[in-house]
PDB file of N, CA and C in Angstrom:
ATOM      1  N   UNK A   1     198.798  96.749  63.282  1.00  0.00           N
ATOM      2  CA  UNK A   1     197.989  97.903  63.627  1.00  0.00           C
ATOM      3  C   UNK A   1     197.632  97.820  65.105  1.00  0.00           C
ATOM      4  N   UNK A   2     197.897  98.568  65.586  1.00  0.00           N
ATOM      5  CA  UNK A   2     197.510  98.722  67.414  1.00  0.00           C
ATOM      6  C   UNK A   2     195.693  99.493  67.703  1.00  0.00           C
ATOM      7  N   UNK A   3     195.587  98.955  68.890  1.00  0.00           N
ATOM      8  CA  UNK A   3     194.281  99.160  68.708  1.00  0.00           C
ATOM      9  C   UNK A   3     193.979 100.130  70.015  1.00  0.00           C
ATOM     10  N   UNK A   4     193.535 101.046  69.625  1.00  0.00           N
ATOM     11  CA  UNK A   4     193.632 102.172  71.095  1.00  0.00           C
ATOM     12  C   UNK A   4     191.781 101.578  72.030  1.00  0.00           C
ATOM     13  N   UNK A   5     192.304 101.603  73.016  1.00  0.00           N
ATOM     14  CA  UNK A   5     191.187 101.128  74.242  1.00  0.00           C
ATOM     15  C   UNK A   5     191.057 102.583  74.886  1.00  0.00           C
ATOM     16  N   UNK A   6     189.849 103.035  75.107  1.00  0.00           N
ATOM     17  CA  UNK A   6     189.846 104.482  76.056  1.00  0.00           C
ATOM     18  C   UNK A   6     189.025 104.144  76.967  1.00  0.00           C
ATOM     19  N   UNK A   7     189.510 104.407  78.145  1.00  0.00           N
ATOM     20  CA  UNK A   7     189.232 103.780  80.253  1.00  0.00           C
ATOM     21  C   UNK A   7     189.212 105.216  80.840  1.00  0.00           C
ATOM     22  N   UNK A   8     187.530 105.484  81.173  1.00  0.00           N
ATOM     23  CA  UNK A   8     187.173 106.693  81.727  1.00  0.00           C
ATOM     24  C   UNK A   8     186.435 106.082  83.171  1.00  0.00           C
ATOM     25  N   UNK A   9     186.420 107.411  83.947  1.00  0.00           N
ATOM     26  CA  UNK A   9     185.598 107.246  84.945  1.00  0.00           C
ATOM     27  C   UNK A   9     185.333 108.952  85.563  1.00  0.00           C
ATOM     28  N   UNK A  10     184.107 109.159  86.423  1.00  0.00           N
ATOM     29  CA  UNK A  10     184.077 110.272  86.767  1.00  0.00           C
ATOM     30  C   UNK A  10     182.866 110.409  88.194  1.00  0.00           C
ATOM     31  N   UNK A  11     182.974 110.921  88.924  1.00  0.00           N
ATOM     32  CA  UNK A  11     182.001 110.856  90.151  1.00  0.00           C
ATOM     33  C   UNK A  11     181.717 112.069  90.378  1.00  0.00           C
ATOM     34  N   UNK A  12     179.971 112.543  90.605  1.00  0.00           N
ATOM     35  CA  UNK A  12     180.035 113.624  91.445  1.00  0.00           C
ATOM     36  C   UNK A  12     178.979 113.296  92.754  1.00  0.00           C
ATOM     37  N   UNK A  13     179.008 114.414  93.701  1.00  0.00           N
ATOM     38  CA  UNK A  13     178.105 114.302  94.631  1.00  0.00           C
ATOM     39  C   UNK A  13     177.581 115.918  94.993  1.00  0.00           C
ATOM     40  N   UNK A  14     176.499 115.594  95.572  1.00  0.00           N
ATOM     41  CA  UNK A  14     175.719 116.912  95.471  1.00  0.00           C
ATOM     42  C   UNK A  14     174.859 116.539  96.981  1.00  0.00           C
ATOM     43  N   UNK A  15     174.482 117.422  97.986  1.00  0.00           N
ATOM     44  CA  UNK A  15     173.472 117.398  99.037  1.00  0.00           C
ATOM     45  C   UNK A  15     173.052 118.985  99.762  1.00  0.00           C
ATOM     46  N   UNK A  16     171.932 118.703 100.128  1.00  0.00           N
ATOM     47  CA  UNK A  16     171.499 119.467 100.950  1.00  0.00           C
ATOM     48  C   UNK A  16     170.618 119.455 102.327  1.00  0.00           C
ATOM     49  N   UNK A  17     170.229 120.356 103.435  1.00  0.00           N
ATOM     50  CA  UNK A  17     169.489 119.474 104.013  1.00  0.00           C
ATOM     51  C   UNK A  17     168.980 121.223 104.028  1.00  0.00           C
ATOM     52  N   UNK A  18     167.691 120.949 104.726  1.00  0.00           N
ATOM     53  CA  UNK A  18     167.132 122.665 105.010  1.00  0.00           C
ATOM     54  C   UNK A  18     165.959 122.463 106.399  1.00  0.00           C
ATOM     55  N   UNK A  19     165.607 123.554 107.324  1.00  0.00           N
ATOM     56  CA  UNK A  19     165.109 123.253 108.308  1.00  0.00           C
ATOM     57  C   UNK A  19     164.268 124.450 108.839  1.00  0.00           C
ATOM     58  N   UNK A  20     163.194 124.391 109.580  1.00  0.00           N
ATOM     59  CA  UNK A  20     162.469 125.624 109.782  1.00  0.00           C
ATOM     60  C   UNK A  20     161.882 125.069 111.171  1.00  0.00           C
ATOM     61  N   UNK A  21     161.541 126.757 111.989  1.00  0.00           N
ATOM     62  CA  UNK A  21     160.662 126.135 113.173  1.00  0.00           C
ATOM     63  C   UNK A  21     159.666 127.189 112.745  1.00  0.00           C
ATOM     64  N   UNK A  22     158.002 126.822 112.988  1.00  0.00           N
ATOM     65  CA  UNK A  22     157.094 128.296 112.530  1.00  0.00           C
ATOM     66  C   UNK A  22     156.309 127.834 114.036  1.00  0.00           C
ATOM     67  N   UNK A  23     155.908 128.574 114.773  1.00  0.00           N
ATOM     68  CA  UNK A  23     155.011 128.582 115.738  1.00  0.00           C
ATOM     69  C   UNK A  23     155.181 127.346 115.948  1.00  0.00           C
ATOM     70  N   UNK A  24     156.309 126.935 117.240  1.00  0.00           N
ATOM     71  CA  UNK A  24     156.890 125.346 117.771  1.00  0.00           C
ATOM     72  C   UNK A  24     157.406 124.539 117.135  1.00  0.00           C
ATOM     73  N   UNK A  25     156.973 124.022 115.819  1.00  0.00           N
ATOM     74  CA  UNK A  25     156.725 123.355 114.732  1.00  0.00           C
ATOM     75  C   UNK A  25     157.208 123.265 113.391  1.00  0.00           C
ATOM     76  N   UNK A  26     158.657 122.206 113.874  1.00  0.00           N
ATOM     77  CA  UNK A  26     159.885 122.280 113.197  1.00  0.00           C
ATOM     78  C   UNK A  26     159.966 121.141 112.130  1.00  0.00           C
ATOM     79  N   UNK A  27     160.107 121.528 110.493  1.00  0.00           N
ATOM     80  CA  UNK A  27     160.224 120.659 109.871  1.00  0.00           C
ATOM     81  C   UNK A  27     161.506 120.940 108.994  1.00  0.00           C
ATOM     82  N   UNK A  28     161.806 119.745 108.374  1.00  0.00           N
ATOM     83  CA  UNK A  28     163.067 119.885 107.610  1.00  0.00           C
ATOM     84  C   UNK A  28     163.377 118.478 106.612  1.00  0.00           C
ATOM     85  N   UNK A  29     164.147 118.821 105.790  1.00  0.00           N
ATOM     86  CA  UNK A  29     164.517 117.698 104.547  1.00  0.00           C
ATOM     87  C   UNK A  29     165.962 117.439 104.584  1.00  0.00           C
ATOM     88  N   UNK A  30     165.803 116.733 104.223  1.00  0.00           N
ATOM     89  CA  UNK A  30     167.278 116.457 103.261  1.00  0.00           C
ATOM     90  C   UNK A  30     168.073 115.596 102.436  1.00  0.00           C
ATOM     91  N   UNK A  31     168.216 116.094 101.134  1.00  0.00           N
ATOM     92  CA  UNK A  31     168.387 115.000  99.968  1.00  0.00           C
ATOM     93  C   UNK A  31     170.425 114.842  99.521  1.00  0.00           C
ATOM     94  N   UNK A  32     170.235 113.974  99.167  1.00  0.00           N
ATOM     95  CA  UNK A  32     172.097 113.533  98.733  1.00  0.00           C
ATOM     96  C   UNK A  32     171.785 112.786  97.429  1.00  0.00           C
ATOM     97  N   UNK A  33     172.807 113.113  96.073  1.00  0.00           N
ATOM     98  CA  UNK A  33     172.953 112.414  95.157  1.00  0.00           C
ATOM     99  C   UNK A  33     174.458 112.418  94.862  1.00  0.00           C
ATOM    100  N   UNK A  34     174.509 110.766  94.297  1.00  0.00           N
ATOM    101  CA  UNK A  34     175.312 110.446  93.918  1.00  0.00           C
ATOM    102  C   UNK A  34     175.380 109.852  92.602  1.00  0.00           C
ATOM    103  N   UNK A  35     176.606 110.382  91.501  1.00  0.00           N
ATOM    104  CA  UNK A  35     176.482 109.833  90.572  1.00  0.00           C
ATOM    105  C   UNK A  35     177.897 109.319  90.042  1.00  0.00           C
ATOM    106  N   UNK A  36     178.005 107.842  89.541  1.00  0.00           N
ATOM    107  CA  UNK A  36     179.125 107.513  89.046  1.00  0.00           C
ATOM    108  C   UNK A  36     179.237 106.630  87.316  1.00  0.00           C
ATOM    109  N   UNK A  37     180.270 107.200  86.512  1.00  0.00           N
ATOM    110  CA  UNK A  37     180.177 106.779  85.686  1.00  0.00           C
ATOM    111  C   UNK A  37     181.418 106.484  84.501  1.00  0.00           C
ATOM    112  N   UNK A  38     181.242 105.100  84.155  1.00  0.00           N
ATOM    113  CA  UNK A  38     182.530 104.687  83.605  1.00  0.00           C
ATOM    114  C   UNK A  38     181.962 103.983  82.581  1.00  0.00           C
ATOM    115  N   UNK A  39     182.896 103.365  81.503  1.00  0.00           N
ATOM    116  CA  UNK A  39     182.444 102.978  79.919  1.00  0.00           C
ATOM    117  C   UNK A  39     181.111 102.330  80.100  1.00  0.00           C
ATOM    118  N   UNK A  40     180.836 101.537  80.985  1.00  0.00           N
ATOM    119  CA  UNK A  40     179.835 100.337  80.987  1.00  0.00           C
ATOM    120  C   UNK A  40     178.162 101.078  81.434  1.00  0.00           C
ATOM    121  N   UNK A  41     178.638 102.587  82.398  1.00  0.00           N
ATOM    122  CA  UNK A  41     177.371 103.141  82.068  1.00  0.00           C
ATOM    123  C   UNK A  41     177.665 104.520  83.207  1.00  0.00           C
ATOM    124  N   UNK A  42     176.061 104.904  83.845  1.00  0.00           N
ATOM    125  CA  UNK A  42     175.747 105.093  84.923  1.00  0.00           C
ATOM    126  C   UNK A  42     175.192 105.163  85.584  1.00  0.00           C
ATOM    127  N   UNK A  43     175.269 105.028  87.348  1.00  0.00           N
ATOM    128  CA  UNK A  43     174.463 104.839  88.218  1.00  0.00           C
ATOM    129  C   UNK A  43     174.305 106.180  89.301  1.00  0.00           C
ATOM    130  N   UNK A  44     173.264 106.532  89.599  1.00  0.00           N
ATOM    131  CA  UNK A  44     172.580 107.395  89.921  1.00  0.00           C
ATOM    132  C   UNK A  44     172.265 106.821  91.391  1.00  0.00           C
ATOM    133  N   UNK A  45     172.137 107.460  92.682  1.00  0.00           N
ATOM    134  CA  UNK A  45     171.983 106.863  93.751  1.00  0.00           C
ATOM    135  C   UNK A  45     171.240 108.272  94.792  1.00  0.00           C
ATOM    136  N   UNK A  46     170.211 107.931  94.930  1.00  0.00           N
ATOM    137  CA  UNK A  46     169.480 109.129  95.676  1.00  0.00           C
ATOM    138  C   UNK A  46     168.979 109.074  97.120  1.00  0.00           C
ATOM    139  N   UNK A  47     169.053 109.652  98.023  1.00  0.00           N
ATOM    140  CA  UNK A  47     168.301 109.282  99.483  1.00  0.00           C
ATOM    141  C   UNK A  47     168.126 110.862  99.708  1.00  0.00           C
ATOM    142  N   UNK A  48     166.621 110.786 100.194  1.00  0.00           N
ATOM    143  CA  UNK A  48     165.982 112.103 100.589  1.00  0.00           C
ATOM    144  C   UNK A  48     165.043 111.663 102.114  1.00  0.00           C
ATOM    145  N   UNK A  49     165.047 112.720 102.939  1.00  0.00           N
ATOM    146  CA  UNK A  49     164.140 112.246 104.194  1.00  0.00           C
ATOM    147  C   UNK A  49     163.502 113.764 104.485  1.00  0.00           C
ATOM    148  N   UNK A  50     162.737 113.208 104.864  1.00  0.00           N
ATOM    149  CA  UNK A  50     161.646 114.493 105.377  1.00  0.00           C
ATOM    150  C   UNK A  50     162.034 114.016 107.091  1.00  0.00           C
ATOM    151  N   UNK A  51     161.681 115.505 108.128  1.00  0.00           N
ATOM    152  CA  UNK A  51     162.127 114.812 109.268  1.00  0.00           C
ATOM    153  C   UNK A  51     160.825 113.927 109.900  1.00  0.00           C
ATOM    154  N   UNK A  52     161.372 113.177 110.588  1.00  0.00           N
ATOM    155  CA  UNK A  52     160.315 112.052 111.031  1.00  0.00           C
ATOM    156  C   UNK A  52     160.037 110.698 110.476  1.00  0.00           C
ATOM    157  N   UNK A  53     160.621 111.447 109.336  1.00  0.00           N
ATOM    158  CA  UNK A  53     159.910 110.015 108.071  1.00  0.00           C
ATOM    159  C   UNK A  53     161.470 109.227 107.801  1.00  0.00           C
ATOM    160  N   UNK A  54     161.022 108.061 107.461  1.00  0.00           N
ATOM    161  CA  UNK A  54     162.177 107.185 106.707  1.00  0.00           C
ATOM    162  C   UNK A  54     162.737 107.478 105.777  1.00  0.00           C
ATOM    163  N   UNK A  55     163.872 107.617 105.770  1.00  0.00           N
ATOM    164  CA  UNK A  55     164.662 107.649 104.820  1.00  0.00           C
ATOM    165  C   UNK A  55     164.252 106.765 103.410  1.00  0.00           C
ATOM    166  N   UNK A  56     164.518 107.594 102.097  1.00  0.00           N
ATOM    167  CA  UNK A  56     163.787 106.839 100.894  1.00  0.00           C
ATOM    168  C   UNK A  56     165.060 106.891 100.214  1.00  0.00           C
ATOM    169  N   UNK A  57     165.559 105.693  99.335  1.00  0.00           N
ATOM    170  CA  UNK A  57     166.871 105.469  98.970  1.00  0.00           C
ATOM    171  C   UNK A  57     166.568 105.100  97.368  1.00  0.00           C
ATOM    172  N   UNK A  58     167.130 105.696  96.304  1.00  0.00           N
ATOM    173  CA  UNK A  58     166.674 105.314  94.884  1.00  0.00           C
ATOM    174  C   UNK A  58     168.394 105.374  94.087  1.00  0.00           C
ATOM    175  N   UNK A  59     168.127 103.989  93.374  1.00  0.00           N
ATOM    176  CA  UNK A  59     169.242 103.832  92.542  1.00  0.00           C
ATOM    177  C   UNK A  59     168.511 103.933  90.751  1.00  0.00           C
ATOM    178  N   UNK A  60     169.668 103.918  89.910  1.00  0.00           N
ATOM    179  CA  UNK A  60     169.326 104.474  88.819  1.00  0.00           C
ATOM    180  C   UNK A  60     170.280 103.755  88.043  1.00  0.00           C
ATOM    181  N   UNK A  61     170.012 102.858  87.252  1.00  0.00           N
ATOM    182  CA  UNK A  61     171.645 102.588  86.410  1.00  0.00           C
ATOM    183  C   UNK A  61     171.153 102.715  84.905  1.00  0.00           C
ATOM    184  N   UNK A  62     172.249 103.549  84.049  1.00  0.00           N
ATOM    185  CA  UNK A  62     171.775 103.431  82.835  1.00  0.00           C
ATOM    186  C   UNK A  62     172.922 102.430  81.914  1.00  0.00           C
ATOM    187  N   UNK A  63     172.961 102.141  81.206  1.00  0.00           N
ATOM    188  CA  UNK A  63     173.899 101.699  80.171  1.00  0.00           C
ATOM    189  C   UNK A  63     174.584 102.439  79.503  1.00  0.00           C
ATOM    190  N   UNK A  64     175.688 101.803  78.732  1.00  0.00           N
ATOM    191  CA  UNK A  64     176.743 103.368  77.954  1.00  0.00           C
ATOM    192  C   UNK A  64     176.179 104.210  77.028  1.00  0.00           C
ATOM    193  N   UNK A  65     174.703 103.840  76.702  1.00  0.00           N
ATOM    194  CA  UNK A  65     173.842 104.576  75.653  1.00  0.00           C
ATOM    195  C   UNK A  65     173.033 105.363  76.125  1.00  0.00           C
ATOM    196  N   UNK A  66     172.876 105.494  77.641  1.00  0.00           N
ATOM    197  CA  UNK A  66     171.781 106.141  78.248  1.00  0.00           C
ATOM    198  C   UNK A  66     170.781 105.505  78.471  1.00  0.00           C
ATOM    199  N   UNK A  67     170.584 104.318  78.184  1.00  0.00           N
ATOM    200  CA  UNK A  67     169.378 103.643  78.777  1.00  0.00           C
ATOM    201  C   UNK A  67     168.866 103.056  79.758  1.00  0.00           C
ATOM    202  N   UNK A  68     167.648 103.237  80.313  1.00  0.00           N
ATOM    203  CA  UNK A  68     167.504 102.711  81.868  1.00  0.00           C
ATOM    204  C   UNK A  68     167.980 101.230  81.906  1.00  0.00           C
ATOM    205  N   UNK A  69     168.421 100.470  83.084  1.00  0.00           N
ATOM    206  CA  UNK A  69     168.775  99.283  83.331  1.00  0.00           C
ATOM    207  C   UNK A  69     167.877  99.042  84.554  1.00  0.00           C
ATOM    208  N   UNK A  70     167.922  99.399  85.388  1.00  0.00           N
ATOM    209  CA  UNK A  70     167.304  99.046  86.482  1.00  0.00           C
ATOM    210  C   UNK A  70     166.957 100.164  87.484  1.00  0.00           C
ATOM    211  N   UNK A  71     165.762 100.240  88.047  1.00  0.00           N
ATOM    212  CA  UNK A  71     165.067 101.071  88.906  1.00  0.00           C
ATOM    213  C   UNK A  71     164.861 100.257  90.377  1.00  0.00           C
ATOM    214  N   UNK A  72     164.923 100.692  91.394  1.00  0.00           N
ATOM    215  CA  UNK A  72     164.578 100.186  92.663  1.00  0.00           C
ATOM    216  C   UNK A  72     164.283 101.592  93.569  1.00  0.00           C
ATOM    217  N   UNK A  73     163.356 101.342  94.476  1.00  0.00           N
ATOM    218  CA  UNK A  73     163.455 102.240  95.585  1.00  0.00           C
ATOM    219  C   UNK A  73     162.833 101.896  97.008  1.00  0.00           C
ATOM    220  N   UNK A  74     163.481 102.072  97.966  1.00  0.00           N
ATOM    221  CA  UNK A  74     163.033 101.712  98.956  1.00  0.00           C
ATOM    222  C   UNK A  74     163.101 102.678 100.330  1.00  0.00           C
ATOM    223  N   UNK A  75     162.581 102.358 101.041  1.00  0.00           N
ATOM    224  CA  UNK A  75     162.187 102.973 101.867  1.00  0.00           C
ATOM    225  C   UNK A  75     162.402 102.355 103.296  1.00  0.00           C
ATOM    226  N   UNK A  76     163.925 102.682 104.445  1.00  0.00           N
ATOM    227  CA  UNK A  76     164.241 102.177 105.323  1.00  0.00           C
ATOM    228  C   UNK A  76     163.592 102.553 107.007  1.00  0.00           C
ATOM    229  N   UNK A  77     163.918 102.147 108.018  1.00  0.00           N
ATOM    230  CA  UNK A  77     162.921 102.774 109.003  1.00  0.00           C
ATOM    231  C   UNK A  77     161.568 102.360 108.946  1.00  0.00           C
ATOM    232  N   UNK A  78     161.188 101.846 108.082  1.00  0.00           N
ATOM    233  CA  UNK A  78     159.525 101.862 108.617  1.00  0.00           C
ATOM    234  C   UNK A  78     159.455 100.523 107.388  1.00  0.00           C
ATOM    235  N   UNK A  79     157.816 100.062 107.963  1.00  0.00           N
ATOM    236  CA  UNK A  79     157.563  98.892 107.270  1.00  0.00           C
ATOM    237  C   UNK A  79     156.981  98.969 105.744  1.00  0.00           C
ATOM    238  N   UNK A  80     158.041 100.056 104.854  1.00  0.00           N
ATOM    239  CA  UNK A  80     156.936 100.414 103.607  1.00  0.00           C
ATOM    240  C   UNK A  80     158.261 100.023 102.552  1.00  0.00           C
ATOM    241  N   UNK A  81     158.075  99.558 101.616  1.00  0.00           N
ATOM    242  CA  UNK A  81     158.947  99.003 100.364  1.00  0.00           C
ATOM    243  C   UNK A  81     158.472  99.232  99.119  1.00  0.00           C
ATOM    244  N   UNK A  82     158.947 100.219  97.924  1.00  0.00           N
ATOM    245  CA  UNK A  82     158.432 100.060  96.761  1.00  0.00           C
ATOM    246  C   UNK A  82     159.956  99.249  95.238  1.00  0.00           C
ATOM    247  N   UNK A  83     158.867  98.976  94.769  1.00  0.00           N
ATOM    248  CA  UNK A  83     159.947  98.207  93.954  1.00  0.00           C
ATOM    249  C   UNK A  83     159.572  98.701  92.602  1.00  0.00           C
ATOM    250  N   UNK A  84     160.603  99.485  92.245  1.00  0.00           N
ATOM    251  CA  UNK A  84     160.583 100.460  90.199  1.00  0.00           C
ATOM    252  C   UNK A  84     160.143  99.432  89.755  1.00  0.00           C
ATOM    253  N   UNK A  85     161.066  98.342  89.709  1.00  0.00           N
ATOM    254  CA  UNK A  85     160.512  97.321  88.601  1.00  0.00           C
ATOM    255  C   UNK A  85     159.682  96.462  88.572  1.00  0.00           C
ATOM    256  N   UNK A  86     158.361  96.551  89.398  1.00  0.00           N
ATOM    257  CA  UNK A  86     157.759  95.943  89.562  1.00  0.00           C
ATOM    258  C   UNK A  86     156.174  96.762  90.177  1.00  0.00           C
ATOM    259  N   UNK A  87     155.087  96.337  89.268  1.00  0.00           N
ATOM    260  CA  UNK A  87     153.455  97.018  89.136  1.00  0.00           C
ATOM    261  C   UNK A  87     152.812  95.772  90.005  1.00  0.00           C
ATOM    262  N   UNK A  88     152.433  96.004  91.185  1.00  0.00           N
ATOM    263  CA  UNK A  88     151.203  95.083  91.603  1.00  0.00           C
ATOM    264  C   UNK A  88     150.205  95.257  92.261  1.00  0.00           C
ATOM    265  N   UNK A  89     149.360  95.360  92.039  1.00  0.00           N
ATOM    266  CA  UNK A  89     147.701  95.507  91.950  1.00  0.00           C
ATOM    267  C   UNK A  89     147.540  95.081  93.710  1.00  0.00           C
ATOM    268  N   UNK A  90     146.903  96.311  93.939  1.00  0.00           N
ATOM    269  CA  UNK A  90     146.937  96.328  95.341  1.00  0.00           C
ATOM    270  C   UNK A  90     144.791  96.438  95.735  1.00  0.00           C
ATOM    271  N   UNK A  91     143.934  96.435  94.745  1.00  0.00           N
ATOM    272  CA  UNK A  91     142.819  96.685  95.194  1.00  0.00           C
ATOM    273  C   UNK A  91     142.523  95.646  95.361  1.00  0.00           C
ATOM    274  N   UNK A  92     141.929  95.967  96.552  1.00  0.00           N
ATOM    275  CA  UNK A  92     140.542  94.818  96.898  1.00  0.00           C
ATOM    276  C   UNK A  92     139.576  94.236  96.763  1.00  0.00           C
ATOM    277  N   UNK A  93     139.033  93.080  96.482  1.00  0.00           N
ATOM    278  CA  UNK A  93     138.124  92.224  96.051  1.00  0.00           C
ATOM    279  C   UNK A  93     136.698  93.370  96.175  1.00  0.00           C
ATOM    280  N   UNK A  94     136.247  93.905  97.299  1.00  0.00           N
ATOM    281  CA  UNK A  94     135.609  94.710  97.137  1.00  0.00           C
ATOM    282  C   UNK A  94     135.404  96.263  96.674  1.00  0.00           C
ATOM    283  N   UNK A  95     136.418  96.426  96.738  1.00  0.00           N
ATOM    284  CA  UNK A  95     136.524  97.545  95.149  1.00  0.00           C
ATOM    285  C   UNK A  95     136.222  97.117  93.864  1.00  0.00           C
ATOM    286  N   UNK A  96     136.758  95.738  93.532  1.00  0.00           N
ATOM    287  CA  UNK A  96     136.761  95.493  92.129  1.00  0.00           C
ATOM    288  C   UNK A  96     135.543  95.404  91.937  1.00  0.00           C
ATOM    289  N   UNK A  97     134.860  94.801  92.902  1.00  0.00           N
ATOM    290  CA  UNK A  97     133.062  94.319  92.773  1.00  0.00           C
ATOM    291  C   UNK A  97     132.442  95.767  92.479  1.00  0.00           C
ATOM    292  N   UNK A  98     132.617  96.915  93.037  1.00  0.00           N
ATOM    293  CA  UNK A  98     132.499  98.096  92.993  1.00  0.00           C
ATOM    294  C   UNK A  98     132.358  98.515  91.767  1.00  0.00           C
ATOM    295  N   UNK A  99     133.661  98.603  91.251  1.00  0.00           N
ATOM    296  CA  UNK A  99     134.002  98.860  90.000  1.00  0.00           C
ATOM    297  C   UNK A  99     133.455  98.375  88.907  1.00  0.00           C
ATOM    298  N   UNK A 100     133.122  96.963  88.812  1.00  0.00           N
ATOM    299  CA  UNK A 100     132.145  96.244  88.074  1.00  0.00           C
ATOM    300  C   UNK A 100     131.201  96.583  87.942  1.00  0.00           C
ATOM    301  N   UNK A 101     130.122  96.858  88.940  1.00  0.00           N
ATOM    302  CA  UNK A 101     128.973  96.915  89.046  1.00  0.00           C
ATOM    303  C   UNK A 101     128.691  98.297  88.566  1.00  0.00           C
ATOM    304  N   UNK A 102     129.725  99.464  88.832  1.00  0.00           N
ATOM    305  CA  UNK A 102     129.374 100.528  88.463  1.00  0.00           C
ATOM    306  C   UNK A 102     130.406 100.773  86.704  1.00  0.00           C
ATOM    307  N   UNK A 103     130.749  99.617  86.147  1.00  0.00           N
ATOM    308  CA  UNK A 103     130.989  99.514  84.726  1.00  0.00           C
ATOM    309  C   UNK A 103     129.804  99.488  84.076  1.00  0.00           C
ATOM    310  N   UNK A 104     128.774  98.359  84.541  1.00  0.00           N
ATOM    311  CA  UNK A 104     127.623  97.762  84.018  1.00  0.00           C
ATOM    312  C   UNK A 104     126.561  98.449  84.135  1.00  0.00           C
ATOM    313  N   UNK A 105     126.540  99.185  85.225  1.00  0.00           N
ATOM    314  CA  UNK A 105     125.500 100.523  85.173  1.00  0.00           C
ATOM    315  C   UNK A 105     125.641 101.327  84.049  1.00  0.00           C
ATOM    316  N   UNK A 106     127.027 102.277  83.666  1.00  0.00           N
ATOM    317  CA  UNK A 106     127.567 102.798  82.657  1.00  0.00           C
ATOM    318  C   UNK A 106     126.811 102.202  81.225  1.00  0.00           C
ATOM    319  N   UNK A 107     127.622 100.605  81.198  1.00  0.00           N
ATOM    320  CA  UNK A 107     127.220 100.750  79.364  1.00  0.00           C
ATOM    321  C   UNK A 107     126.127 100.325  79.792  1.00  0.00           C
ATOM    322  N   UNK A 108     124.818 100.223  80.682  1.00  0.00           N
ATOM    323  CA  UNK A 108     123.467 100.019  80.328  1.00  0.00           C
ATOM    324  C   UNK A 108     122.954 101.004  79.925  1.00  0.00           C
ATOM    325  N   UNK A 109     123.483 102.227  81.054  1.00  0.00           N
ATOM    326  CA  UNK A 109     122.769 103.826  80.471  1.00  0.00           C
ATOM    327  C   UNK A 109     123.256 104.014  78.955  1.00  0.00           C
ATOM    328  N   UNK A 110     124.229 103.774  78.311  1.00  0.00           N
ATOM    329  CA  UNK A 110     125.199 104.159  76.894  1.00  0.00           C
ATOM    330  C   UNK A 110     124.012 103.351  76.294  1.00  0.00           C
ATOM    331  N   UNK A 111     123.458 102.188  76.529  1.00  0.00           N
ATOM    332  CA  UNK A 111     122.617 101.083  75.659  1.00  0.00           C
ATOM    333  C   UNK A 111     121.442 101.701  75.472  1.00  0.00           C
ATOM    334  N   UNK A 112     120.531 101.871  76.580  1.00  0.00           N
ATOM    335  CA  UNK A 112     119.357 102.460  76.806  1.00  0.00           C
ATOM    336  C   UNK A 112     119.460 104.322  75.746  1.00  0.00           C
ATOM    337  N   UNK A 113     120.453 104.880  75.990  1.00  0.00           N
ATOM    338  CA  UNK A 113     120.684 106.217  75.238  1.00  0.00           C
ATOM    339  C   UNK A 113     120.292 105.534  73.332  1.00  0.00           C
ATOM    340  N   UNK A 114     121.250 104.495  73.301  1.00  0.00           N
ATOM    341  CA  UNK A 114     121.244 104.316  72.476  1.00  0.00           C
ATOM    342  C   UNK A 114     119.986 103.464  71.113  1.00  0.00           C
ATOM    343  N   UNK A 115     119.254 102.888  72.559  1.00  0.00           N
ATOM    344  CA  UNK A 115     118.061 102.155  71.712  1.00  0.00           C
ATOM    345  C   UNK A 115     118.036 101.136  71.959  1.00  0.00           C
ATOM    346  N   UNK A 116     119.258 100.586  72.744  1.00  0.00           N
ATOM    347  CA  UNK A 116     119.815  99.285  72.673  1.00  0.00           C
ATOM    348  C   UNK A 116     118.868  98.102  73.764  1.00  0.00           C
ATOM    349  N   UNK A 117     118.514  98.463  74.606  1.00  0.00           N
ATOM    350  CA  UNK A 117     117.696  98.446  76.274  1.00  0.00           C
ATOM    351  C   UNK A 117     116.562  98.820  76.289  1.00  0.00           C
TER     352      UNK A 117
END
C-alpha cells in the first residue's frame, strides 16, 4: 500500500503607506504584512511606522492547527522593546505603597459600614 504525503506552501504580501500635510504639518504611516504558510504552520510578520517614530516589527507563528506559537514585538530606532511573551511589572515601590495604603483605607470603610470597626 503506498502512502500519499501532501507538500503545500503559499505566501502573500499586502502594504500601504498614506500621508497628509494640514496647515505645515505633515504626518503619515505605513504598514506591510507578510504571511507565509506551509504544513508545519503559519507565520505572520508585521512592521508599521508612524512618521518620526520607530519602526514596530511583529511576528506571529501559528501551528498547523491554528494555534499561537510564539508572539514577539519590537520596536527598532529608539530605545523601547516589548516582548508578547513576556508580562513584567513595571510599578514602583512607591506606587505599590500607594496602592496599599489606599487598599486598607477601602476595607476599613467596608468594616466600619459593616459593624466590623
Amino acid at each position: 500500500m503506498s502512502q500519499f504525503t501532501s507538500s503545500y506552501s503559499s505566501q502573500s504580501y499586502s502594504s500601504y503607506s498614506s500621508s497628509s500635510t494640514s496647515g505645515g504639518q505633515t504626518t503619515g504611516s505605513a504598514y506591510a504584512q507578510q504571511s507565509q504558510t506551509d504544513p508545519s504552520g503559519t507565520k505572520v510578520q508585521t512592521k508599521s511606522q508612524n512618521l518620526g517614530e520607530p519602526v514596530v516589527s511583529e511576528t506571529r507563528q501559528y501551528d498547523a492547527q491554528g494555534r499561537p506559537v510564539l508572539e514577539s514585538s519590537t520596536a527598532s530606532g529608539g530605545d523601547r522593546r516589548i516582548e508578547g511573551a513576556r508580562v513584567e511589572d513595571v510599578t514602583d515601590e512607591k506606587d505599590n505603597e500607594a496602592a496599599r495604603r489606599y487598599q486598607e483605607r477601602i476595607e476599613d470603610e467596608y468594616a466600619k459600614r459593616e459593624g466590623g470597626a
